[in-house]
Protein backbone atom coordinates (compact mmCIF):
# COMPACT_ATOMS: atom_id res chain seq x y z
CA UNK A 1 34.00 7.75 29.29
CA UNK A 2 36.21 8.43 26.57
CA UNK A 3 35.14 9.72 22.93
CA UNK A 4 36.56 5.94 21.61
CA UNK A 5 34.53 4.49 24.32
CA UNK A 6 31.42 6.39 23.19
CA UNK A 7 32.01 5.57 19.36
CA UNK A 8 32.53 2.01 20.55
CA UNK A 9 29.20 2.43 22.47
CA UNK A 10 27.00 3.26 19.50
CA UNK A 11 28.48 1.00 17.35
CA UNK A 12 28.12 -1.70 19.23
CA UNK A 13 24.91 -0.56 20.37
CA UNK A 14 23.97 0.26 16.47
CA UNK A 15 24.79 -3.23 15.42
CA UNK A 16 22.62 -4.99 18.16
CA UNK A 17 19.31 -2.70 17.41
CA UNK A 18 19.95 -3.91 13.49
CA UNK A 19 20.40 -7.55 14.32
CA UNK A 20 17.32 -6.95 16.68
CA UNK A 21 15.45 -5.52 14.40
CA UNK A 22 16.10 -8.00 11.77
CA UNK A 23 14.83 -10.92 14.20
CA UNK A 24 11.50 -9.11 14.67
CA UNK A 25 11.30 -8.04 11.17
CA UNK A 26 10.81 -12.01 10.42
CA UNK A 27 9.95 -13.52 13.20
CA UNK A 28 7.99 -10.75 15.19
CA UNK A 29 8.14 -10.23 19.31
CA UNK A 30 5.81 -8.77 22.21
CA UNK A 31 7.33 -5.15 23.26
CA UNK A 32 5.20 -3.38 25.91
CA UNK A 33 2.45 -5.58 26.05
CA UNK A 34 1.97 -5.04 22.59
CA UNK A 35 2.59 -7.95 19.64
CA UNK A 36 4.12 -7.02 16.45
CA UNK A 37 3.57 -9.62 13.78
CA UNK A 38 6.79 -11.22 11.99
CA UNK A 39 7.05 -11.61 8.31
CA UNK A 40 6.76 -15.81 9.27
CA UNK A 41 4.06 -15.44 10.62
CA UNK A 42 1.13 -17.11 8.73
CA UNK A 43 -1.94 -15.08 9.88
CA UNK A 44 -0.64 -11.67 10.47
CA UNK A 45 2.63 -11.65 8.39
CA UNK A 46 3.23 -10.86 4.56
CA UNK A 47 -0.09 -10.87 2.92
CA UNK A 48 1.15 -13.40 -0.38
CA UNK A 49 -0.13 -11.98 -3.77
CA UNK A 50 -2.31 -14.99 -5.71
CA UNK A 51 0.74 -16.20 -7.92
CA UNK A 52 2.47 -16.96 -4.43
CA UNK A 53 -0.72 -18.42 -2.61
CA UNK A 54 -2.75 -19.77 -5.04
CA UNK A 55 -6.60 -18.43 -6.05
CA UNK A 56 -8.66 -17.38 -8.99
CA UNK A 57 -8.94 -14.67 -11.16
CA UNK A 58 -11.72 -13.25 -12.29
CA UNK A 59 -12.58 -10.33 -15.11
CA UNK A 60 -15.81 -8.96 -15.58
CA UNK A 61 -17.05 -6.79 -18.65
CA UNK A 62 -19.51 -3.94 -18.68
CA UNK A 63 -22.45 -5.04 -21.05
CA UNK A 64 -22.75 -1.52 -22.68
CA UNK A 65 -21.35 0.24 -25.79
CA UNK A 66 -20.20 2.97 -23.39
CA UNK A 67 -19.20 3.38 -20.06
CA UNK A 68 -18.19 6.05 -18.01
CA UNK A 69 -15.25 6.58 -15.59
CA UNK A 70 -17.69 7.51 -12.95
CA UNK A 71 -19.64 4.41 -13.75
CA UNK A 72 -16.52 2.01 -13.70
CA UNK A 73 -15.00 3.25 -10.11
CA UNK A 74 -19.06 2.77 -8.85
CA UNK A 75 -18.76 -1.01 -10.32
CA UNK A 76 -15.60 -0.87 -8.39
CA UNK A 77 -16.73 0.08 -5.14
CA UNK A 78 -19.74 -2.11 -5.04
CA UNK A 79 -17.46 -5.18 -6.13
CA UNK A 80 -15.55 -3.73 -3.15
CA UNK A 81 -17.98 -4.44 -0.86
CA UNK A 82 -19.30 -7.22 -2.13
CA UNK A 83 -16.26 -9.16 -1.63
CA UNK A 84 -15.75 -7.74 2.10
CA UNK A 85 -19.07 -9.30 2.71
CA UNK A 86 -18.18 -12.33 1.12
CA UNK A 87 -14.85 -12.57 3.49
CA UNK A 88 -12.58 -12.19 0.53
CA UNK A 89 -10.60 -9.11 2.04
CA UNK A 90 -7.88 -10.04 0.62
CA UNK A 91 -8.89 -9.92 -2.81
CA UNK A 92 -7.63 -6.86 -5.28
CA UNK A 93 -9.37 -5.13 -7.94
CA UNK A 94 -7.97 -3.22 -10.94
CA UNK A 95 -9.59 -1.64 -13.85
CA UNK A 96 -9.32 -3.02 -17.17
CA UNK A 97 -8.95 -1.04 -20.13
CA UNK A 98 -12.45 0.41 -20.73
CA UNK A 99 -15.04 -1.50 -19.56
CA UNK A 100 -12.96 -4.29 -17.78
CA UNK A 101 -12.48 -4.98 -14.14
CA UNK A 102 -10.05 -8.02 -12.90
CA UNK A 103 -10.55 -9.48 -10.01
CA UNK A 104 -7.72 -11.60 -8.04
CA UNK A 105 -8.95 -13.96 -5.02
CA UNK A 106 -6.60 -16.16 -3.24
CA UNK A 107 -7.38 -18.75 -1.56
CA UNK A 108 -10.91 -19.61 -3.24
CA UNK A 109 -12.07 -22.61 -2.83
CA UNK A 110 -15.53 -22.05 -5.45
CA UNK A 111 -14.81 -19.70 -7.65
CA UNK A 112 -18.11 -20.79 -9.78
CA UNK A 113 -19.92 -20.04 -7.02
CA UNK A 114 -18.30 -16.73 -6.93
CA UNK A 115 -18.82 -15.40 -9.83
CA UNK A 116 -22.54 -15.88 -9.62
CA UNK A 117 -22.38 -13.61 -6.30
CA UNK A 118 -19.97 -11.04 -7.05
CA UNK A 119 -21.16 -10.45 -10.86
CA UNK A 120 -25.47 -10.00 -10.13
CA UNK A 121 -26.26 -5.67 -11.18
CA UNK A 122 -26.73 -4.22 -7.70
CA UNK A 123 -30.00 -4.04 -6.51
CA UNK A 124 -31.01 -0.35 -4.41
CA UNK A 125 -34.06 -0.43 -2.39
CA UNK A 126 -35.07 2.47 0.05
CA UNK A 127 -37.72 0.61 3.17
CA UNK A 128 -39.69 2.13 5.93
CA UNK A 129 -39.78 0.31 9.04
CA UNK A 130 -42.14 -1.85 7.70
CA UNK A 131 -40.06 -3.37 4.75
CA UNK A 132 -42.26 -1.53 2.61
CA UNK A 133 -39.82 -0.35 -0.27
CA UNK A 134 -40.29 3.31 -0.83
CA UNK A 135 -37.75 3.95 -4.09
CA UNK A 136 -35.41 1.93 -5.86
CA UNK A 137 -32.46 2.62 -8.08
CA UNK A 138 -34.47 3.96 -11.18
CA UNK A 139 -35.73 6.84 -8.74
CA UNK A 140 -32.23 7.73 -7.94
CA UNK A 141 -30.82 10.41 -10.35
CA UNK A 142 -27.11 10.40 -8.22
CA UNK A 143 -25.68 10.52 -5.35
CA UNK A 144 -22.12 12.34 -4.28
CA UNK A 145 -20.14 12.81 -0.99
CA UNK A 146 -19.51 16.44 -0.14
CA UNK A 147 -18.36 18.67 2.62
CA UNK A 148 -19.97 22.40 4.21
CA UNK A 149 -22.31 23.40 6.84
CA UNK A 150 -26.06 21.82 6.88
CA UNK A 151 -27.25 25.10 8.40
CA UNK A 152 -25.74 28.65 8.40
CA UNK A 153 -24.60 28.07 12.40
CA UNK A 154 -23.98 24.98 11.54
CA UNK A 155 -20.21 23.85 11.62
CA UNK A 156 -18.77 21.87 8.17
CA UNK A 157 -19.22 18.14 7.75
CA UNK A 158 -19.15 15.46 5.57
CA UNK A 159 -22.32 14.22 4.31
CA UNK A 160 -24.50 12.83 1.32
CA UNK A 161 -26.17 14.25 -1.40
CA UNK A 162 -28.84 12.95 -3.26
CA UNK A 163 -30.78 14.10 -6.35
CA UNK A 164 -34.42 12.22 -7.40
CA UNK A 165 -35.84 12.02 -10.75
CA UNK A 166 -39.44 13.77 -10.73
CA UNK A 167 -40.89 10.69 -10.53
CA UNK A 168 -38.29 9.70 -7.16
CA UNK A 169 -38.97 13.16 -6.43
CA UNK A 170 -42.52 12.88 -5.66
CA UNK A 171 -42.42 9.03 -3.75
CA UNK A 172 -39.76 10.64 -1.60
CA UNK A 173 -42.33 13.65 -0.25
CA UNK A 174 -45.03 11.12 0.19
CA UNK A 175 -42.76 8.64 1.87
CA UNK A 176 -41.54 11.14 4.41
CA UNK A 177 -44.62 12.71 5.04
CA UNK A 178 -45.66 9.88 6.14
CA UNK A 179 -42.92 8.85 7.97
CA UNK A 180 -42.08 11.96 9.79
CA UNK A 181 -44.95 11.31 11.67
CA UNK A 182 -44.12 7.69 13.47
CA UNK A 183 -41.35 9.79 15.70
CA UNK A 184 -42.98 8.55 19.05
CA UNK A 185 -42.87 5.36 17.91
CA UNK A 186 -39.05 5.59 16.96
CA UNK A 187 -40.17 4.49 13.18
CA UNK A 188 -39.56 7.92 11.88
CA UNK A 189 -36.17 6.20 9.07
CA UNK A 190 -35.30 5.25 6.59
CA UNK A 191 -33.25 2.35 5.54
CA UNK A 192 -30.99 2.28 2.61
CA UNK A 193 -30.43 -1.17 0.79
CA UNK A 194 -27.95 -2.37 -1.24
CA UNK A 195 -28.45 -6.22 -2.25
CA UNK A 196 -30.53 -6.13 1.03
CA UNK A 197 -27.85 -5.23 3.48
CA UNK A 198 -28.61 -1.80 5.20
CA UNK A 199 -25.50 0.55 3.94
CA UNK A 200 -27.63 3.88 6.09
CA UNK A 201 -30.08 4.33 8.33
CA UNK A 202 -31.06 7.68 8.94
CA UNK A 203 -34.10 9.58 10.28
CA UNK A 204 -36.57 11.67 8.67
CA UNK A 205 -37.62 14.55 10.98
CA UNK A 206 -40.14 16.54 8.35
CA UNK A 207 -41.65 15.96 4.75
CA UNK A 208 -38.98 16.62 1.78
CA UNK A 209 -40.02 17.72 -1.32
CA UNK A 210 -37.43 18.19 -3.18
CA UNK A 211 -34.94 17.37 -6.21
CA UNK A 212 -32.31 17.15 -3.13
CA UNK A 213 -32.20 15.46 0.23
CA UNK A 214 -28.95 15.10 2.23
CA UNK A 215 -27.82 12.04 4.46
CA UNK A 216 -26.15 13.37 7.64
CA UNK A 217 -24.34 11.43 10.43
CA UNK A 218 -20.82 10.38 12.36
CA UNK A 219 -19.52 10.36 8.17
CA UNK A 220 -15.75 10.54 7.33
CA UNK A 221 -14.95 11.54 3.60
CA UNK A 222 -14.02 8.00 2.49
CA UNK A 223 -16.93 6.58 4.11
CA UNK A 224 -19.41 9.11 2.97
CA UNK A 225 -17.78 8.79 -0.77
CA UNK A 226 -18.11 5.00 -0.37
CA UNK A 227 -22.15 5.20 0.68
CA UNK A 228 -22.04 7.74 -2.22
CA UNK A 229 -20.97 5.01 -4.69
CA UNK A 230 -22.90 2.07 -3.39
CA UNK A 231 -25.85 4.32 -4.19
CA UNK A 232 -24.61 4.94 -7.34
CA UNK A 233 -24.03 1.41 -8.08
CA UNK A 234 -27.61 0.50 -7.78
CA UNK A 235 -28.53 2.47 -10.44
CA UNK A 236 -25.70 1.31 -12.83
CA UNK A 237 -27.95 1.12 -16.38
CA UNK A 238 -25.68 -2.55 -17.54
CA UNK A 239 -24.80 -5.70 -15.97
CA UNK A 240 -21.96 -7.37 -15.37
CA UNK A 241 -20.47 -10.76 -17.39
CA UNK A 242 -17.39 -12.62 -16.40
CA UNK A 243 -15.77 -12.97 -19.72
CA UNK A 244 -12.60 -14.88 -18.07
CA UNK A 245 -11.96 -17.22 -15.05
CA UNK A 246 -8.74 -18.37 -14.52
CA UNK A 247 -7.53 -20.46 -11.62
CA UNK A 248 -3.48 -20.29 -9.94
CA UNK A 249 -2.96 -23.69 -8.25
CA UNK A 250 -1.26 -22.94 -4.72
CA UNK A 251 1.18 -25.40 -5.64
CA UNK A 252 3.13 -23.68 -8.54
CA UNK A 253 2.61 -20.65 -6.55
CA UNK A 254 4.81 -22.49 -3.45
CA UNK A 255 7.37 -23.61 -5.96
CA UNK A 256 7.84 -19.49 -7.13
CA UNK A 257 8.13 -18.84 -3.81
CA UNK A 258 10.77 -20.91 -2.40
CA UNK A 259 12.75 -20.03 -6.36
CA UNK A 260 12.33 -16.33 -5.55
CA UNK A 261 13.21 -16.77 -2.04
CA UNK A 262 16.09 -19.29 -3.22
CA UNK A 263 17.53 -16.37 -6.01
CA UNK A 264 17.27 -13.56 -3.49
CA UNK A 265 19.29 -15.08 -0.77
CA UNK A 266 21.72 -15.91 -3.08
CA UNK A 267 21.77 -12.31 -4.91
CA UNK A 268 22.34 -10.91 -1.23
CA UNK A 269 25.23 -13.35 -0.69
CA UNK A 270 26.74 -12.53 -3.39
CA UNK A 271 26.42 -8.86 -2.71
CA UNK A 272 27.61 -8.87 0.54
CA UNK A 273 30.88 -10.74 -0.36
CA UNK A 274 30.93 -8.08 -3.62
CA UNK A 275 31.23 -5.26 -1.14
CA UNK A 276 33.09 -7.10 1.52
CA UNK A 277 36.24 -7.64 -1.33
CA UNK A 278 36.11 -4.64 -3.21
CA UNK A 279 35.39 -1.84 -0.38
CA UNK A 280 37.11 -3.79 2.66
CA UNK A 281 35.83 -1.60 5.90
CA UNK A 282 33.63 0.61 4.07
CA UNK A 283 32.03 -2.67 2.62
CA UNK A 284 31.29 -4.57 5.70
CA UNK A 285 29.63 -1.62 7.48
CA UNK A 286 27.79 -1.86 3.81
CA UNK A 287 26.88 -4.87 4.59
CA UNK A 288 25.53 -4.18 7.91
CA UNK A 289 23.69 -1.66 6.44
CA UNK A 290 22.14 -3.75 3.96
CA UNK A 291 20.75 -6.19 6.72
CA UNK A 292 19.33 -3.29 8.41
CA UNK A 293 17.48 -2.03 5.17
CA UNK A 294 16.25 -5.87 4.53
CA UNK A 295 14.66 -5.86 8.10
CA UNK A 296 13.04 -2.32 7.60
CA UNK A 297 11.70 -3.78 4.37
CA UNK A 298 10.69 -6.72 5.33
CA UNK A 299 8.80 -4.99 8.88
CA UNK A 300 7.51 -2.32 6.23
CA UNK A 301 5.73 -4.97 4.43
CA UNK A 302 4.48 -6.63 7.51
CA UNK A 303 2.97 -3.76 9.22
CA UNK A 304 1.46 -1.94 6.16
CA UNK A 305 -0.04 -5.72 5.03
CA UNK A 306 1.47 -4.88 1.49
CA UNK A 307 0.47 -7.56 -1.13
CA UNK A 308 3.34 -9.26 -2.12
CA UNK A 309 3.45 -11.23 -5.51
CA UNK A 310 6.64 -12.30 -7.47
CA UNK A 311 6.94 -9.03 -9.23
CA UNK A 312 7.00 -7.43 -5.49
CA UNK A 313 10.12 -9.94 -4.99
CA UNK A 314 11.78 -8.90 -7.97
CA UNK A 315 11.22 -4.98 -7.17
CA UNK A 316 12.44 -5.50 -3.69
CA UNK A 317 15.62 -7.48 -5.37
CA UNK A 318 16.15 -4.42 -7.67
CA UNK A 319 16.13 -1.65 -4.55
CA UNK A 320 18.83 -3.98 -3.22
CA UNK A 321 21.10 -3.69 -6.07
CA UNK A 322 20.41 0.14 -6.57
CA UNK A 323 20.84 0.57 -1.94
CA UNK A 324 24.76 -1.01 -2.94
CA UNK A 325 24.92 0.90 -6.05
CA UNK A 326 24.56 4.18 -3.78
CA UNK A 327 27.27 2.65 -1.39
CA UNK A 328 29.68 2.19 -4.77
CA UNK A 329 29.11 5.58 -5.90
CA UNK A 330 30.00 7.13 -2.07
CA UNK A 331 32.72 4.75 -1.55
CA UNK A 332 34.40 5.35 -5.23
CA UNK A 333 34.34 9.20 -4.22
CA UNK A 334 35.90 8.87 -0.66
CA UNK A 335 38.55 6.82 -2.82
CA UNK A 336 39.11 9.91 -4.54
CA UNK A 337 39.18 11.93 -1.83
CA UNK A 338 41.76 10.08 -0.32
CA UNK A 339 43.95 10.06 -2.96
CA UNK A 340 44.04 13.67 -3.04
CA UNK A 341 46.02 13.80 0.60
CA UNK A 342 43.17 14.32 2.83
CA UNK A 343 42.01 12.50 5.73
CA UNK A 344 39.92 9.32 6.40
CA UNK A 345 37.26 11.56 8.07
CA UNK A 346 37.60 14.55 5.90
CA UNK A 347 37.50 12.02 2.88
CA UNK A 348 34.50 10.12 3.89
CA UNK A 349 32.62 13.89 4.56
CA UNK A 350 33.64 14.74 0.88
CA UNK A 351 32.77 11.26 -0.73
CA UNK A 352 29.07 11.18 0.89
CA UNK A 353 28.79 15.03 -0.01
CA UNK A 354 30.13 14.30 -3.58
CA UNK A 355 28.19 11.50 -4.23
CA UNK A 356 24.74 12.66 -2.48
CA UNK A 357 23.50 14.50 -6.03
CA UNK A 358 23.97 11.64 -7.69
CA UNK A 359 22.64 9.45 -5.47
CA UNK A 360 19.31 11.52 -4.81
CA UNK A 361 18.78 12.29 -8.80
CA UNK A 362 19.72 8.32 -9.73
CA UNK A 363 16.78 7.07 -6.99
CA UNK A 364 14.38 10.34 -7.86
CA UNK A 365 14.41 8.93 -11.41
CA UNK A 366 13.63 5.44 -10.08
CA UNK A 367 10.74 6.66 -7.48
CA UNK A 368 9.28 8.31 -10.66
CA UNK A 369 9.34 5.75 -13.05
CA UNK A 370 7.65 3.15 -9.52
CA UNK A 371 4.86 6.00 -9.66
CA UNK A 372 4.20 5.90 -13.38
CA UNK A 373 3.72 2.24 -13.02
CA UNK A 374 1.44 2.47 -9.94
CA UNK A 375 -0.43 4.97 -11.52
CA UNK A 376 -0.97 3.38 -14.80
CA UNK A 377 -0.25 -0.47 -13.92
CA UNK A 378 -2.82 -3.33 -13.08
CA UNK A 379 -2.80 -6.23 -11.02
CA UNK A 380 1.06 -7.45 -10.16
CA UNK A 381 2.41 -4.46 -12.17
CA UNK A 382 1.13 -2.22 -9.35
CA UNK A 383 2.77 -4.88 -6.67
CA UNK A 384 6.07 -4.23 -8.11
CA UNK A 385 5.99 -0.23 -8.52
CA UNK A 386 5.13 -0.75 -4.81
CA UNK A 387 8.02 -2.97 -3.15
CA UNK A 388 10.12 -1.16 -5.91
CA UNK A 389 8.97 2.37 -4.13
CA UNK A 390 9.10 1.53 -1.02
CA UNK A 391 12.51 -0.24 -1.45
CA UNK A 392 14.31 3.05 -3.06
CA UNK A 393 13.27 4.89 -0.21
CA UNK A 394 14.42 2.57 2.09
CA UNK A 395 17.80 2.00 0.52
CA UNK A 396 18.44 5.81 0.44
CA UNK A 397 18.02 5.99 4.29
CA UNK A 398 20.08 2.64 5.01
CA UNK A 399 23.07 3.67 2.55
CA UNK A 400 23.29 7.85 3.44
CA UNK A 401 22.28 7.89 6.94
CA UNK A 402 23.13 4.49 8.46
CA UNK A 403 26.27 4.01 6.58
CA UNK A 404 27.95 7.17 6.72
CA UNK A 405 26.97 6.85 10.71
CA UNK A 406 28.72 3.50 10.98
CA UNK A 407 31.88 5.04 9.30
CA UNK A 408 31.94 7.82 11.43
CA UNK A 409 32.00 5.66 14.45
CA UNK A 410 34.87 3.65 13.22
CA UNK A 411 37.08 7.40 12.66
CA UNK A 412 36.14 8.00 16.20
CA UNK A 413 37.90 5.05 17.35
CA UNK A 414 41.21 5.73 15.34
CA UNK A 415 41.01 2.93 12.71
CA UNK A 416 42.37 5.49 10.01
CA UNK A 417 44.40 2.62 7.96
CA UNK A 418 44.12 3.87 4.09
CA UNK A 419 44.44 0.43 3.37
CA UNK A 420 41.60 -0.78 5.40
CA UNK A 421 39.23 1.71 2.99
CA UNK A 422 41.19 0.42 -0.07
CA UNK A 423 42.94 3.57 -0.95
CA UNK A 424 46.41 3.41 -2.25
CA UNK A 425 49.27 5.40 -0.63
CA UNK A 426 50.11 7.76 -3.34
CA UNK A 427 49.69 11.50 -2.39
CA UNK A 428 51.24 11.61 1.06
CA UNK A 429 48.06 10.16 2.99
CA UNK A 430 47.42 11.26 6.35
CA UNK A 431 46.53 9.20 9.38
CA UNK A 432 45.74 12.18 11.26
């Protein structure tokens, strides 16, 4: 086989994985036995934000003059789990200011109903076997997640840590006292409540008097930190009032939908024809690279179950724009390069070479300003630092890698017309 043959291979080749991948990106397929969801699809595809999908809204206020960060991610975390039990896994929570927390629900069919779940003070209970409560919040001075040995040949784990007032202090040694001693019978635990679901369950093997007792098991950090805060939450010294309840009918939510979905295929359109006119060659393999960064997106999205509200459209609309703004600045330096006398494949190794600093420092700027506003944002804010993120990375890959590759391919195959890559002929221009 020839070296045009080869080119002609992986172009070819190149073009059909993109199309491909573009199909499954929206529509999904079965490879291997295995099914990957498609952007379509309406049970595993693009999780729609609340403003797409319709829902409630919900913010709570901390009844206290003061409250702490610690307290606030607790409130957090139990509201967390709350609304997992509920079935509302879909829901989001953000912090509010101070003592605020905002809660968005699609889908909610009582939202009344609700609020008088989610928003009751946790309620901690430690029970025997029996029922028989033991402690209760009050007793509980903290709780954190940490990580060491539990004896000195011991190897390092994550576990629990809990500290008693002296009051908790002294139930806890009579409780396990007690209940060290019903190990025949297997009734030698513990259970930990929170709102009367068990969160732990562990066993007492001898009588602990102490400020400290530690909760061992199978624990991962993230699930020992989240025991650690539903602890913590039962002990939370203010309750909780819903000081705003705001509903999003699903049908103005359709409506933005099919206007964002409307405005984007147009804006891609228009951008393909843009780079189609003004870059000729360079700008349909553009183009082509422009599908394959909408089906990464798009699969991205799918697979990682990203939240997507209208301000997510709007930062994936943006990446577009600034994935063809990379392909300008590349494209305007191979002009350049060509000009100057030198080849179509020397000129499009200088132009991407050229333009890469730019490029790289123009989307580093953008990645940063996406984390400031994921770090600080709320609610949709944080939706569109996330498509916008995820987009500039994206774009970078699609315009360096897969673009330059495409061009490369079409040099292999002698298709070395200046005119094709919109250069003029002044400067002696080589076809060689």
């Amino acid at each position: 086989m020839t070296a045009s043959s080869k080119s002609l291979t992986k172009l070819l080749v190149a073009v059909l994985v993109i199309a491909g991948a573009l199909y499954v990106a929206f529509y999904g397929a079965t490879l291997f036995g295995r099914t990957i969801p498609g952007a379509l699809d309406k049970q595993a595809g693009i999780k729609q934000g609340l403003d797409l999908r319709g829902g409630s809204i919900i913010t709570y206020e901390a009844q206290t003059d003061t409250a702490t960060d610690a307290e606030m991610a607790t409130v957090v975390s139990m509201l967390r789990a709350r609304l997992d039990k509920l079935g509302y896994t879909e829901a989001t929570i953000t912090r509010q200011g101070v003592k605020k927390v905002r809660i968005e629900i699609p889908d909610i069919s009582n939202p009344e109903e609700a609020v008088k779940t989610i928003g009751q003070t946790a309620k901690l209970t430690f029970v025997d076997s029996d029922n028989k409560v033991i402690l209760d919040g009050v007793d509980v001075k903290d709780a954190r997640q940490q990580f060491g040995p539990l004896s000195q040949s011991g190897k390092s784990e994550n576990f629990v840590e809990l500290s008693f007032t002296p009051e908790g202090k002294t139930k806890f040694a009579e409780a396990t006292a007690r209940i060290a001693g019903l190990a025949q019978s297997n009734k030698n635990f513990i259970a930990i409540k929170l709102d009367e679901n068990v969160q732990s369950q562990p066993s007492v093997k001898e009588k602990i008097d102490s400020d400290n007792c530690i909760i061992s098991g199978n624990f991962t950090a993230k699930s020992a930190a989240a025991l650690a805060d539903l602890i913590r939450a039962g002990k939370l010294p203010f309750d909780l009032k819903d000081v705003e309840l705001r509903s999003v009918g699903p049908t103005l939510g359709e409506r933005a939908m099919q206007t964002s979905m409307y405005a984007g295929i147009v804006g891609v359109i228009l951008i393909l024809l843009f780079m189609l006119v003004m870059y000729r060659l360079p700008g349909l393999l553009a183009d082509i690279a422009l599908v394959a960064y909408i089906a990464l997106v798009v699969g991205l999205l799918t697979i990682f179950r990203v939240n997507l509200s209208l301000p997510g459209i709007a930062g994936i609309i943006l990446s577009i724009g600034m994935a063809v703004d990379a392909n300008v600045i590349i494209f305007e330096r191979m002009k350049e390069e060509l000009a100057l006398g030198k080849t179509v494949g020397a000129s499009i190794d200088a132009g991407f070479n050229r333009a890469f600093a730019s490029v790289f420092d123009s989307n580093v700027t953008a990645l940063i300003s996406a984390a400031v506003l994921l770090y600080f944002g709320t609610g949709p804010v944080k939706g569109f630092a996330i498509t916008l993120g995820l987009g500039i990375l994206t774009s970078m890959f699609t315009a360096i890698v897969i673009t330059r590759f495409l061009l490369r391919q079409i040099v292999a195959l002698n298709i070395r017309n200046p005119k094709l890559y919109r250069a003029g002929v002044k400067g002696g221009i080589s076809n060689v």
